[in-house]
PDB file of N, CA and C in Angstrom:
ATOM      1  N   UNK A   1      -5.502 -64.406  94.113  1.00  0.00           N
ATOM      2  CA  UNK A   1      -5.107 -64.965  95.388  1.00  0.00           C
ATOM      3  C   UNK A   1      -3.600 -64.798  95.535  1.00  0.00           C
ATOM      4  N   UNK A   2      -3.189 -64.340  96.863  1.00  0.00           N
ATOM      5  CA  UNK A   2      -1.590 -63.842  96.601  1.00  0.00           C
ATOM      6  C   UNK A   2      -1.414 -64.565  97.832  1.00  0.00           C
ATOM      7  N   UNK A   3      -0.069 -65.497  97.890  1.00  0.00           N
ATOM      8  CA  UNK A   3       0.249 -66.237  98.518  1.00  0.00           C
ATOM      9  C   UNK A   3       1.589 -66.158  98.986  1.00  0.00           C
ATOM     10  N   UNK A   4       1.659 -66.195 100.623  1.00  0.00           N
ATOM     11  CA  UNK A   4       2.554 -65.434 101.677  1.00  0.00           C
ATOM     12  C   UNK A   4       3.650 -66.321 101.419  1.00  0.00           C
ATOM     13  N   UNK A   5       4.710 -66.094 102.075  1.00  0.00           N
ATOM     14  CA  UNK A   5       5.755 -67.475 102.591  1.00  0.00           C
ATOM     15  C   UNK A   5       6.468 -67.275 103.738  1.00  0.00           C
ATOM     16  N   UNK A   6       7.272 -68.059 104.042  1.00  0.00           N
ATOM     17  CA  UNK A   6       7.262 -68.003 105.663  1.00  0.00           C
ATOM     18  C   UNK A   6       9.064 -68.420 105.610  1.00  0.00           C
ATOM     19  N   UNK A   7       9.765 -67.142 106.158  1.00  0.00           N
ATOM     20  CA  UNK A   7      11.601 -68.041 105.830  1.00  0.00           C
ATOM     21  C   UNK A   7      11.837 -69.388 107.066  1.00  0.00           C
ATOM     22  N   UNK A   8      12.226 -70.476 107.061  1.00  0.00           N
ATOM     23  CA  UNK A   8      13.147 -70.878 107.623  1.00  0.00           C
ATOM     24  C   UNK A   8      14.663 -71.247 107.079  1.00  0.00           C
ATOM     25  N   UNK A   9      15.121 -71.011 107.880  1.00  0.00           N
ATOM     26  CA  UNK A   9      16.681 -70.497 107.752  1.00  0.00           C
ATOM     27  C   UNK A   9      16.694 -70.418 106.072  1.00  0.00           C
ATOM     28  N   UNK A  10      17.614 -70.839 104.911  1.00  0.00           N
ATOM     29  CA  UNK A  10      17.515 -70.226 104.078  1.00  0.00           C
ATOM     30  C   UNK A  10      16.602 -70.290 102.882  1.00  0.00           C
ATOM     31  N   UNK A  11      15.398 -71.159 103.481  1.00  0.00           N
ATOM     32  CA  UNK A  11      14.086 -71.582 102.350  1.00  0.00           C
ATOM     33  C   UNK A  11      13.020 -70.684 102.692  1.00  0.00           C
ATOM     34  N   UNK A  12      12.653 -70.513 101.482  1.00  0.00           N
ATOM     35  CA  UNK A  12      11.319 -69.749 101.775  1.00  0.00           C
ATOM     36  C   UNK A  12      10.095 -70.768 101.788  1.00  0.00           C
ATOM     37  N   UNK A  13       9.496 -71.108 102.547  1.00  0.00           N
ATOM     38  CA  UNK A  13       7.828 -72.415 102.522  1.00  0.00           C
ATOM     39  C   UNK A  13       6.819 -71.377 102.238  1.00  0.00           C
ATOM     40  N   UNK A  14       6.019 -71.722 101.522  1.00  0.00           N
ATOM     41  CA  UNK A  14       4.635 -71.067 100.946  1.00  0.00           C
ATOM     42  C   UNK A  14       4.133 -71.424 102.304  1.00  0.00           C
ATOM     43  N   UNK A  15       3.004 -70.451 102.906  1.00  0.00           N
ATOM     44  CA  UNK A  15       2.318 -70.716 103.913  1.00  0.00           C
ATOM     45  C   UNK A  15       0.599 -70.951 103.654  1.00  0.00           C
ATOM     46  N   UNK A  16       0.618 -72.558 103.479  1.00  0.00           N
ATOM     47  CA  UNK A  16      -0.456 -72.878 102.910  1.00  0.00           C
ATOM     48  C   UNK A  16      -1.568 -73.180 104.266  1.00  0.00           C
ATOM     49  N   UNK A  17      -2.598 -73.603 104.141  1.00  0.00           N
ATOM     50  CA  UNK A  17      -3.190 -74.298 105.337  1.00  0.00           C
ATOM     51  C   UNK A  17      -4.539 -75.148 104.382  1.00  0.00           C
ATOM     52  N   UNK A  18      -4.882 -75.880 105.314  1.00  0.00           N
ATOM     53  CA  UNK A  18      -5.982 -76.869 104.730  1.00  0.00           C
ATOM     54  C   UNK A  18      -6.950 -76.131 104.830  1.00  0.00           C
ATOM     55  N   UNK A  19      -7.911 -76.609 103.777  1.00  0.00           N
ATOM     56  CA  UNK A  19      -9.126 -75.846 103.596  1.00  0.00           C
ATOM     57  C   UNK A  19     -10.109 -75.997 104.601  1.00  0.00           C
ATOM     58  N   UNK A  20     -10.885 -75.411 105.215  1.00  0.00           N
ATOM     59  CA  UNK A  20     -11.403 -75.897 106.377  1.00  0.00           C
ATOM     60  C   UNK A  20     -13.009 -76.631 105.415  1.00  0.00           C
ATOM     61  N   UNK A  21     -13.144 -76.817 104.181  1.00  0.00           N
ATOM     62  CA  UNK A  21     -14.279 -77.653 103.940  1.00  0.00           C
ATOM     63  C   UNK A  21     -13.803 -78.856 103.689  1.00  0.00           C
ATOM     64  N   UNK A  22     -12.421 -79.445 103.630  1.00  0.00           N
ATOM     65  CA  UNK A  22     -12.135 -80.696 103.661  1.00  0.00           C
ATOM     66  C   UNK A  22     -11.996 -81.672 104.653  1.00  0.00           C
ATOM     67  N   UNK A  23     -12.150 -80.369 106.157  1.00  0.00           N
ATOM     68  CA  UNK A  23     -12.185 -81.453 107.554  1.00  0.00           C
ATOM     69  C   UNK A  23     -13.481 -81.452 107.742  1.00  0.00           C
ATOM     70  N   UNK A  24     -14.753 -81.417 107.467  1.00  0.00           N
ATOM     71  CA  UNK A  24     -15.946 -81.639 106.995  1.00  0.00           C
ATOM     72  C   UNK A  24     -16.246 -83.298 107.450  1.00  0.00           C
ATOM     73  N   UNK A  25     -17.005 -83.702 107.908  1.00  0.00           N
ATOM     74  CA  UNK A  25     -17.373 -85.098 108.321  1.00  0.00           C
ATOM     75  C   UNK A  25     -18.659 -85.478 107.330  1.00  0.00           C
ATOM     76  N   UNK A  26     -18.236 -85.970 106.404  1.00  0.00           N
ATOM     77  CA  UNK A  26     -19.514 -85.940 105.511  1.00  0.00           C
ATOM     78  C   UNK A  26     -20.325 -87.289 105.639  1.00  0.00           C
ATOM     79  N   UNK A  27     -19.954 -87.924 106.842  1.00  0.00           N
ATOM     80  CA  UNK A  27     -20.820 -89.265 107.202  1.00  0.00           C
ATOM     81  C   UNK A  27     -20.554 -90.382 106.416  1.00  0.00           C
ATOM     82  N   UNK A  28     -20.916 -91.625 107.044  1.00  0.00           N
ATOM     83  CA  UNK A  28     -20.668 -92.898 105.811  1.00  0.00           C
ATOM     84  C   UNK A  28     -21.102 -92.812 104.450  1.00  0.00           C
ATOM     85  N   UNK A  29     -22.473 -92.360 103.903  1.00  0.00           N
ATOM     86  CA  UNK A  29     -22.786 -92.723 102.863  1.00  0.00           C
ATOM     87  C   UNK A  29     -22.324 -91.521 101.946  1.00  0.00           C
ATOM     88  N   UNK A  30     -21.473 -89.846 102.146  1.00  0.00           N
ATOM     89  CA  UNK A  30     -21.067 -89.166 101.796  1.00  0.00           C
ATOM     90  C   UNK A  30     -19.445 -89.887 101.376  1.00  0.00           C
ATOM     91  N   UNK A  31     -19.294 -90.412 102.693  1.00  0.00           N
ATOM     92  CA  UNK A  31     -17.812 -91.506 101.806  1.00  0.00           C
ATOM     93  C   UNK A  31     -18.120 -92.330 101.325  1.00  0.00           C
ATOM     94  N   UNK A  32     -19.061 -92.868 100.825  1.00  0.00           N
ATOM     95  CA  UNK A  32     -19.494 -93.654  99.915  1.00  0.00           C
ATOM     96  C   UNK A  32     -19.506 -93.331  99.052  1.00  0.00           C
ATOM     97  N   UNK A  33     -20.109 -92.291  98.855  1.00  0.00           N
ATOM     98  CA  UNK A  33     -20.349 -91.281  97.348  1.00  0.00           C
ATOM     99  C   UNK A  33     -19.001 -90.852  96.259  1.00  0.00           C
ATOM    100  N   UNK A  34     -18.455 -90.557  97.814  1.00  0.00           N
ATOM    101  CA  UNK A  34     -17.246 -89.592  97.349  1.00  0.00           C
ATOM    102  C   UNK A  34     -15.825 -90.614  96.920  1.00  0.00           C
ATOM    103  N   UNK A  35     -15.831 -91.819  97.572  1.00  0.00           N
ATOM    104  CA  UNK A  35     -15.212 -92.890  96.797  1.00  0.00           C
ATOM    105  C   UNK A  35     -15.353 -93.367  95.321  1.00  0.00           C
ATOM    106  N   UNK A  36     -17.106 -93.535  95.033  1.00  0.00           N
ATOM    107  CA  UNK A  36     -17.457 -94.087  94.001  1.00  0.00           C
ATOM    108  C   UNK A  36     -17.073 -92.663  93.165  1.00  0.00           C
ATOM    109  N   UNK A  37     -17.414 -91.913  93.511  1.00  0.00           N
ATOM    110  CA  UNK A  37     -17.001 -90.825  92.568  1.00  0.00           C
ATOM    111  C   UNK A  37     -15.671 -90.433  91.658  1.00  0.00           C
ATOM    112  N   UNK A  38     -14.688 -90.727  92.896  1.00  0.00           N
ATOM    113  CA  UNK A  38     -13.605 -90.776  92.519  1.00  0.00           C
ATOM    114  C   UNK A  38     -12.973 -91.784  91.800  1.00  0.00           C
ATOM    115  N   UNK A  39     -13.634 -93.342  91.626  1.00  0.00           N
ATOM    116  CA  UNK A  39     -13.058 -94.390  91.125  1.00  0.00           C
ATOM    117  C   UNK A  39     -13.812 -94.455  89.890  1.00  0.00           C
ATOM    118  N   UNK A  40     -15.016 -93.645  89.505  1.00  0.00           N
ATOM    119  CA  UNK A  40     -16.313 -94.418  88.632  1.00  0.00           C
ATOM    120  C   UNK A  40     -16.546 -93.332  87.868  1.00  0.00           C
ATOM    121  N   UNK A  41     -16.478 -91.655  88.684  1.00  0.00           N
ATOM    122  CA  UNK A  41     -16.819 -90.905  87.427  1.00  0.00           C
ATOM    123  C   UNK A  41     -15.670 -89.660  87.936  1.00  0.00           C
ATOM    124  N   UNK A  42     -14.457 -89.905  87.513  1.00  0.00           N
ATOM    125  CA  UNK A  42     -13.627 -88.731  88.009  1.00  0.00           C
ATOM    126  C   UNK A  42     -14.029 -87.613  87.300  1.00  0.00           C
ATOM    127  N   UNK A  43     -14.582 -87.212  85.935  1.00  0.00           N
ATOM    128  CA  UNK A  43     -14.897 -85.835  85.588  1.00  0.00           C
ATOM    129  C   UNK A  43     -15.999 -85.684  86.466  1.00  0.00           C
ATOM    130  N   UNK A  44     -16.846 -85.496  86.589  1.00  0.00           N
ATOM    131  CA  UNK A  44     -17.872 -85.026  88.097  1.00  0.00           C
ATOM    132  C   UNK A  44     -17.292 -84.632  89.318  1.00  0.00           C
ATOM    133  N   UNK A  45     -16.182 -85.735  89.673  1.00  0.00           N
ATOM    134  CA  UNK A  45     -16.176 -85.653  90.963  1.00  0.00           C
ATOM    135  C   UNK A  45     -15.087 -84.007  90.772  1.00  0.00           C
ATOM    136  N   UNK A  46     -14.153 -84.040  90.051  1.00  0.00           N
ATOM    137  CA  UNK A  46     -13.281 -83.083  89.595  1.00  0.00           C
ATOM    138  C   UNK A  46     -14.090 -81.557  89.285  1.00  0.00           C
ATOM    139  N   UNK A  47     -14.980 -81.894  88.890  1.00  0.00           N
ATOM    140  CA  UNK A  47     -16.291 -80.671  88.575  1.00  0.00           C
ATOM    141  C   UNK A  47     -16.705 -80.050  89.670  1.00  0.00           C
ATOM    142  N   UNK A  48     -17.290 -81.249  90.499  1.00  0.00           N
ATOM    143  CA  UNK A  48     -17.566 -80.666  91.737  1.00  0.00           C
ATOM    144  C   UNK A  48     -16.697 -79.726  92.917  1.00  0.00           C
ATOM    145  N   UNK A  49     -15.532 -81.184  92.765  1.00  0.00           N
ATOM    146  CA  UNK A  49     -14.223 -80.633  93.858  1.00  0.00           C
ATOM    147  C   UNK A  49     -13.845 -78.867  93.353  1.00  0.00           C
ATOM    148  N   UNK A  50     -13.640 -78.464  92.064  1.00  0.00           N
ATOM    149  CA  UNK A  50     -13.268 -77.155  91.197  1.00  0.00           C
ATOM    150  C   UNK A  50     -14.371 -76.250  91.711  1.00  0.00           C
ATOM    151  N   UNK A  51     -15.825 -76.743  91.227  1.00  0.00           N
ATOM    152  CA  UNK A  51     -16.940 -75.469  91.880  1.00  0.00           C
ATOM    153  C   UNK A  51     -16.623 -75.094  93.586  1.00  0.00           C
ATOM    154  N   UNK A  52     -16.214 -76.067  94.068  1.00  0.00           N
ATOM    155  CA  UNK A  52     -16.607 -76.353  95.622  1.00  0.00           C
ATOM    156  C   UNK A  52     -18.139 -76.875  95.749  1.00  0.00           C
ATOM    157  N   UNK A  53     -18.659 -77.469  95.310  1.00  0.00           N
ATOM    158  CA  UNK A  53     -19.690 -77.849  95.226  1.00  0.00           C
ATOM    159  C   UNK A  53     -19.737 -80.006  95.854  1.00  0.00           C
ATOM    160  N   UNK A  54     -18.627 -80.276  95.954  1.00  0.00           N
ATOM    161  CA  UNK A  54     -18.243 -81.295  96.594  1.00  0.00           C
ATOM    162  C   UNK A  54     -18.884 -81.420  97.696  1.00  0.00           C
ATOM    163  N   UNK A  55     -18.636 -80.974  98.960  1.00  0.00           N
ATOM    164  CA  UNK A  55     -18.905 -81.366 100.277  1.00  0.00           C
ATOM    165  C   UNK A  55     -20.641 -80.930 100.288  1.00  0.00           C
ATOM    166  N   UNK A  56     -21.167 -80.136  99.702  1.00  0.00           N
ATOM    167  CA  UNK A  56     -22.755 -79.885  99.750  1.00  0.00           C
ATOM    168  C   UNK A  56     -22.881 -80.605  99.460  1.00  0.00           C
ATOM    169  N   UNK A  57     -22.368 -81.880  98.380  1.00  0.00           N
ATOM    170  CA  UNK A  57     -23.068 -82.814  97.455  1.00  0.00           C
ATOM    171  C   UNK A  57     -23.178 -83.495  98.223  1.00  0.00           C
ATOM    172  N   UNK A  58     -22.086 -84.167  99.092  1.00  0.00           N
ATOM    173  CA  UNK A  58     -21.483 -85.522 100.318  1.00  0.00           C
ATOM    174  C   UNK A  58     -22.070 -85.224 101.047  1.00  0.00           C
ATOM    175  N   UNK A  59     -22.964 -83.785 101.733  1.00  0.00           N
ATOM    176  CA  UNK A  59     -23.270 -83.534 102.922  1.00  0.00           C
ATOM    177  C   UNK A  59     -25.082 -84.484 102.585  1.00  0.00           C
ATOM    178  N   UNK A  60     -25.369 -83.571 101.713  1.00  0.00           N
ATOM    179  CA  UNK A  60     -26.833 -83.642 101.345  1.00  0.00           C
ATOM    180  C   UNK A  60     -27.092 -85.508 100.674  1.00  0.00           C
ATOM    181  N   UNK A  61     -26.293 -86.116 100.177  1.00  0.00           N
ATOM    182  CA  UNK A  61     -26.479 -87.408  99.941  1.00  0.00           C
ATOM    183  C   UNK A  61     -26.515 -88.089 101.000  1.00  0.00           C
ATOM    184  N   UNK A  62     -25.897 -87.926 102.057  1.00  0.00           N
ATOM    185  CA  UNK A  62     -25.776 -88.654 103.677  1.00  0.00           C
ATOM    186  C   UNK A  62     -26.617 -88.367 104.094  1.00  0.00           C
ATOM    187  N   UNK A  63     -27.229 -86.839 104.120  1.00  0.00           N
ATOM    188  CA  UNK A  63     -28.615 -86.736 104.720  1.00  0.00           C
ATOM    189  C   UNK A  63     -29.895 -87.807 104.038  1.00  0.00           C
ATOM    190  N   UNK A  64     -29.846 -87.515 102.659  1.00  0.00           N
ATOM    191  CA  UNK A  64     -30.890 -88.180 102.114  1.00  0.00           C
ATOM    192  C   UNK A  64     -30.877 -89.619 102.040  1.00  0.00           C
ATOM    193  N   UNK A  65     -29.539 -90.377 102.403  1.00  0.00           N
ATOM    194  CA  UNK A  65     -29.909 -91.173 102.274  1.00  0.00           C
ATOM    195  C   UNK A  65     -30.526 -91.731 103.973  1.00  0.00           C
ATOM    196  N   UNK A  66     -29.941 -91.256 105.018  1.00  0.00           N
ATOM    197  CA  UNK A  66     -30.248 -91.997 105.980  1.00  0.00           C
ATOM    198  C   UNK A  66     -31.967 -91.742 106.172  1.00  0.00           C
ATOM    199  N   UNK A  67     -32.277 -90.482 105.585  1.00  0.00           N
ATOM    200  CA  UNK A  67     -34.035 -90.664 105.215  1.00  0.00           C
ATOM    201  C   UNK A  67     -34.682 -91.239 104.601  1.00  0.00           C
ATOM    202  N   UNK A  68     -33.837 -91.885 103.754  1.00  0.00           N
ATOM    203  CA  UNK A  68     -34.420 -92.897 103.027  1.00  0.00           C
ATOM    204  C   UNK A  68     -34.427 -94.197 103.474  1.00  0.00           C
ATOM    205  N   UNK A  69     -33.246 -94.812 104.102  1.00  0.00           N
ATOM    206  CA  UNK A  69     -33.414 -95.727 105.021  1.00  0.00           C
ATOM    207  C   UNK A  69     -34.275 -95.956 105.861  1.00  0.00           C
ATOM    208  N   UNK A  70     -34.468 -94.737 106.981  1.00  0.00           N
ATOM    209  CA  UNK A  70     -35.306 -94.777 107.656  1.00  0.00           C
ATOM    210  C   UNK A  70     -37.443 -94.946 107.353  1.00  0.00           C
ATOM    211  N   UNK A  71     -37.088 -94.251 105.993  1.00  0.00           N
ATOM    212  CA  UNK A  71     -38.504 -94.505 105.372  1.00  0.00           C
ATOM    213  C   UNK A  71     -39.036 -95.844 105.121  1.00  0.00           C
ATOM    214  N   UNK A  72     -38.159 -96.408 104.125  1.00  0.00           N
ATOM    215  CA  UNK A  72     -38.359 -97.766 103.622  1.00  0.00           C
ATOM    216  C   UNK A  72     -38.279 -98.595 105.246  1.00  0.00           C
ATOM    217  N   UNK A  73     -37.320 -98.647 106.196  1.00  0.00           N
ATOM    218  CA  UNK A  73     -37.649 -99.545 106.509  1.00  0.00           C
ATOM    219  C   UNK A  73     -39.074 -99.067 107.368  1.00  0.00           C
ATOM    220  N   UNK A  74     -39.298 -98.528 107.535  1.00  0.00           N
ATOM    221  CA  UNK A  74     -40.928 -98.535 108.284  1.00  0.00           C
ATOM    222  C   UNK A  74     -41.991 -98.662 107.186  1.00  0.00           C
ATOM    223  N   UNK A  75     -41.980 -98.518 105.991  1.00  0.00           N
ATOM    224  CA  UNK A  75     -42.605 -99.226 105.285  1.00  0.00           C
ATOM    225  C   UNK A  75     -42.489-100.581 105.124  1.00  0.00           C
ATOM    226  N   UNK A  76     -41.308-100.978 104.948  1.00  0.00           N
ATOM    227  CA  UNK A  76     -41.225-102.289 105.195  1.00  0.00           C
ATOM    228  C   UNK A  76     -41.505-103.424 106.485  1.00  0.00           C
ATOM    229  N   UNK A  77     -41.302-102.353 107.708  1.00  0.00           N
ATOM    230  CA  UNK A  77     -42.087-103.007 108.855  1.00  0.00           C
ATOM    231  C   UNK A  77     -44.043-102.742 109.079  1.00  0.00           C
ATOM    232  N   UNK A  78     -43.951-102.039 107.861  1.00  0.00           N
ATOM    233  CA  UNK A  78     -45.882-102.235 107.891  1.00  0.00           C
ATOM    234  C   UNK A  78     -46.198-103.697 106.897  1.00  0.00           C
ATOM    235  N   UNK A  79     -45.032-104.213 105.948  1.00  0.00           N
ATOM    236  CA  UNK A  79     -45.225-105.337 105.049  1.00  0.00           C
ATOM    237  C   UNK A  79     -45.003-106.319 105.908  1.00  0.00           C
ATOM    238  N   UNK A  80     -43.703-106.447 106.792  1.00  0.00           N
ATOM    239  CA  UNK A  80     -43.322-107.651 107.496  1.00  0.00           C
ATOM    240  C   UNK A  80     -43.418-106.961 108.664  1.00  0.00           C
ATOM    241  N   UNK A  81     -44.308-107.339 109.711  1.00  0.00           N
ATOM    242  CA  UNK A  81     -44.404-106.885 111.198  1.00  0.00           C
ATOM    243  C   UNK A  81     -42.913-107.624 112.002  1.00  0.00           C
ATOM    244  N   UNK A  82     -42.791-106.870 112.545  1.00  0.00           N
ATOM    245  CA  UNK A  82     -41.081-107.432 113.286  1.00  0.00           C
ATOM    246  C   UNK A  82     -41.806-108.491 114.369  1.00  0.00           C
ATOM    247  N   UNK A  83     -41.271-109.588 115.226  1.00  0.00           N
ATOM    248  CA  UNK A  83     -41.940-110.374 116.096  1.00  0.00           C
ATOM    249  C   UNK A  83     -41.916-109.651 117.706  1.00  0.00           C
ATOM    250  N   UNK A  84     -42.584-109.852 118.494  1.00  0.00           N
ATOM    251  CA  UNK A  84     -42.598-109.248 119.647  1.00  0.00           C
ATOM    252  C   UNK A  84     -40.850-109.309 120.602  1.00  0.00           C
ATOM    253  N   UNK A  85     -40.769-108.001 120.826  1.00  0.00           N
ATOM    254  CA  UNK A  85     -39.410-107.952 121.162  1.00  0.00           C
ATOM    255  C   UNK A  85     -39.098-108.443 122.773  1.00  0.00           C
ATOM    256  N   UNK A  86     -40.316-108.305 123.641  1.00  0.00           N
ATOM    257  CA  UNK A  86     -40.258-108.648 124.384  1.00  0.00           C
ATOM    258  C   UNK A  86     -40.154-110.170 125.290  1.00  0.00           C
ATOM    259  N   UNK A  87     -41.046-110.968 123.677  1.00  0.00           N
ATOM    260  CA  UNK A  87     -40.792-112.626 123.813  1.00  0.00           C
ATOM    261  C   UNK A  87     -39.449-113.412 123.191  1.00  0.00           C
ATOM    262  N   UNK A  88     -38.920-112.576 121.925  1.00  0.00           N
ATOM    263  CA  UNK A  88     -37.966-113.109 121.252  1.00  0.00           C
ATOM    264  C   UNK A  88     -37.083-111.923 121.225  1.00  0.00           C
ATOM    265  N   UNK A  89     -36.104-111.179 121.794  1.00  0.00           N
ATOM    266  CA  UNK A  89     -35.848-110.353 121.409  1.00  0.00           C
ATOM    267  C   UNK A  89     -34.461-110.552 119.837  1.00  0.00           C
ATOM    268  N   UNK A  90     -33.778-111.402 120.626  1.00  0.00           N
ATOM    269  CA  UNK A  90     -32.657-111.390 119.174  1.00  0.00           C
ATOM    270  C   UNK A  90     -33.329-111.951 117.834  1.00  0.00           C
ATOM    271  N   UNK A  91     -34.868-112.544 117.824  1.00  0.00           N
ATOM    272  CA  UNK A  91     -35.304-112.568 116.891  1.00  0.00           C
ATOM    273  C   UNK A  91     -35.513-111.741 116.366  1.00  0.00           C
ATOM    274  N   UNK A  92     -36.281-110.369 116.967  1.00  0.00           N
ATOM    275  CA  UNK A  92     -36.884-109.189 116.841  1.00  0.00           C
ATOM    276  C   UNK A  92     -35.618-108.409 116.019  1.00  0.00           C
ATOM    277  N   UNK A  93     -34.592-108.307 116.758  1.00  0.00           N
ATOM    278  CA  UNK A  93     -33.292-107.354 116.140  1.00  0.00           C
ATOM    279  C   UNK A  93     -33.064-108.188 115.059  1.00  0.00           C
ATOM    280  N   UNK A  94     -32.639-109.499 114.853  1.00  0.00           N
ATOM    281  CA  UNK A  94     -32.608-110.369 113.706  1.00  0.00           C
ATOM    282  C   UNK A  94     -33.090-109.501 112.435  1.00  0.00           C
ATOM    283  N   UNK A  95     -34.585-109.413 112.520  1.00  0.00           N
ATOM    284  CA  UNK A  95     -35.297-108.584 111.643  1.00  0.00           C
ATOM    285  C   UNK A  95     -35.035-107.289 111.280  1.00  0.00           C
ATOM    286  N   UNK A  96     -34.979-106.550 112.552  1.00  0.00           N
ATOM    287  CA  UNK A  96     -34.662-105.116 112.307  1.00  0.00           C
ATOM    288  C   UNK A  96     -33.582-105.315 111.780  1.00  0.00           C
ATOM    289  N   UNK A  97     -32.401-105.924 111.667  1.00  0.00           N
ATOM    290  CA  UNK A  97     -31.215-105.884 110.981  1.00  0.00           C
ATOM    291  C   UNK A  97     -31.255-106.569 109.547  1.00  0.00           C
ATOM    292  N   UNK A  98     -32.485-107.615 109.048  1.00  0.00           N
ATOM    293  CA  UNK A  98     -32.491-107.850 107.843  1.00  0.00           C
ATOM    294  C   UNK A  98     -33.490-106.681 107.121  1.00  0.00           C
ATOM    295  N   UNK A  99     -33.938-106.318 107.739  1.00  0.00           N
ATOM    296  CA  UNK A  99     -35.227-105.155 107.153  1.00  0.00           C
ATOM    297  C   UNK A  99     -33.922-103.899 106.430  1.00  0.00           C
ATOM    298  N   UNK A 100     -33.211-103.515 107.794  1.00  0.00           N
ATOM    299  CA  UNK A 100     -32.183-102.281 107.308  1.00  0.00           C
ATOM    300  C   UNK A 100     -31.146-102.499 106.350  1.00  0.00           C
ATOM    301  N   UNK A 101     -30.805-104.056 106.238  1.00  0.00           N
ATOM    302  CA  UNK A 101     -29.941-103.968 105.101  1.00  0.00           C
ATOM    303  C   UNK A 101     -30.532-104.076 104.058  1.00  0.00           C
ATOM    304  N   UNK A 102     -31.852-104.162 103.745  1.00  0.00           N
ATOM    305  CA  UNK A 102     -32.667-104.730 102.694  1.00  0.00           C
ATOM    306  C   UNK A 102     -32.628-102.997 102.587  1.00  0.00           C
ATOM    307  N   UNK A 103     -33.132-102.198 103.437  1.00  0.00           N
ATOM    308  CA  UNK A 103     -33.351-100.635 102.874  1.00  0.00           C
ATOM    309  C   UNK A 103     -32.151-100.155 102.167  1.00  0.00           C
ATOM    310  N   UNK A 104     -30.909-100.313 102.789  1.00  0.00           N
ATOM    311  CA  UNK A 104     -29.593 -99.585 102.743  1.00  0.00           C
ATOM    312  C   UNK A 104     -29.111-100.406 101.114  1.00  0.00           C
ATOM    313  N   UNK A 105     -29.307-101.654 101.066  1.00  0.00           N
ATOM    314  CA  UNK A 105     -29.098-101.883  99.607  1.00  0.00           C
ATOM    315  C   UNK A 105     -29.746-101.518  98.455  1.00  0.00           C
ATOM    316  N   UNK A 106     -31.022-100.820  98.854  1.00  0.00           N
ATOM    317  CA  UNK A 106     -32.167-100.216  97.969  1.00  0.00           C
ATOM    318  C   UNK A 106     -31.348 -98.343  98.049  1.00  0.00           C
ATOM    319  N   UNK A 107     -31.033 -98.053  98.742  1.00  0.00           N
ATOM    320  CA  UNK A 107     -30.175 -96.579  98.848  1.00  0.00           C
ATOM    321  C   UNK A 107     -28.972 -96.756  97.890  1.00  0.00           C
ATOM    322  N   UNK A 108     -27.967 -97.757  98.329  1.00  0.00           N
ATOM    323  CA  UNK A 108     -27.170 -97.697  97.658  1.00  0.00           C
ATOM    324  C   UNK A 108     -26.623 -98.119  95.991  1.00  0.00           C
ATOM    325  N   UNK A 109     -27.811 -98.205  95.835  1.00  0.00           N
ATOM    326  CA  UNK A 109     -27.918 -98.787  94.313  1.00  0.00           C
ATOM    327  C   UNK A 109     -28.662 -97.391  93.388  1.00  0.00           C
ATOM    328  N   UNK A 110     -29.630 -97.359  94.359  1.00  0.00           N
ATOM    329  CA  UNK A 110     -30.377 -95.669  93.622  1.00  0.00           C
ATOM    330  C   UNK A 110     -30.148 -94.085  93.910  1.00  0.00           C
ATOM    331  N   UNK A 111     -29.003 -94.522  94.980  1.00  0.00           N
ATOM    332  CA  UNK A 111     -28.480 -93.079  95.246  1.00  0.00           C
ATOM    333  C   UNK A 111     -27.207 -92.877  95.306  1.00  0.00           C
ATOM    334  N   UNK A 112     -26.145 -93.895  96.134  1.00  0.00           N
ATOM    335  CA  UNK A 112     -25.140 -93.990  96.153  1.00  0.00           C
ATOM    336  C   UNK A 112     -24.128 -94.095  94.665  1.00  0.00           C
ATOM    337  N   UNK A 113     -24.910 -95.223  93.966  1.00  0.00           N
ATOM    338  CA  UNK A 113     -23.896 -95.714  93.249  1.00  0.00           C
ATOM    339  C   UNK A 113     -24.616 -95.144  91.458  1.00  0.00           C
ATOM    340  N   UNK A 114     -25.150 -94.013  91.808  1.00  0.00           N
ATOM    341  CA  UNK A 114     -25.659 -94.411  90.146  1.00  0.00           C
ATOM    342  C   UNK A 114     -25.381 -92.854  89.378  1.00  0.00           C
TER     343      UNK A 114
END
């Protein structure tokens, strides 16, 4: 890799630019990943970042996990039926919002953080 530079007045600046896989939006649970990674297992995360194998990892964990969310909780709304949304509704969301954190803490323990 041979690397240019650019004069202003009497300095020479390397003419670098950002990698375009680091402006990458790798979603919440990809920054999830990629935090714990960095605080919990820096040889991995360093492994990865070196292959370039990083952002596939962050991409594909965000995917899987929001499928997994989405799975469990509809399994979990065949265990606990949500109440009719049309008679109670903030009851109804009540649920849908304890059902999804009940999924998302089941993700982030078996995918996120381990």
């Amino acid at each position: 890799m041979e690397i240019t530079y650019i004069r202003k007045g009497d300095y020479l600046y390397p003419n670098l630019a950002i990698d375009p896989e680091d402006q990458v939006d790798v979603g919440k649970y990809g920054q999830m990943r990629r935090r714990y990674l960095k605080e919990h297992r820096p040889g991995l995360y360093g492994a990865l970042w070196i292959e370039g194998k990083l952002t596939p990892h962050l991409l594909e964990i965000n995917e899987t996990a929001f499928a997994h969310i989405d799975l469990i909780v509809r399994q979990l709304l065949k265990a606990y039926p949500a109440p009719d949304r049309s008679v109670d509704h903030l009851a109804y969301v009540a649920h849908m919002n304890s059902l999804t954190a009940m999924a998302e803490e089941a993700v982030l323990r078996d995918l996120i953080y381990q």
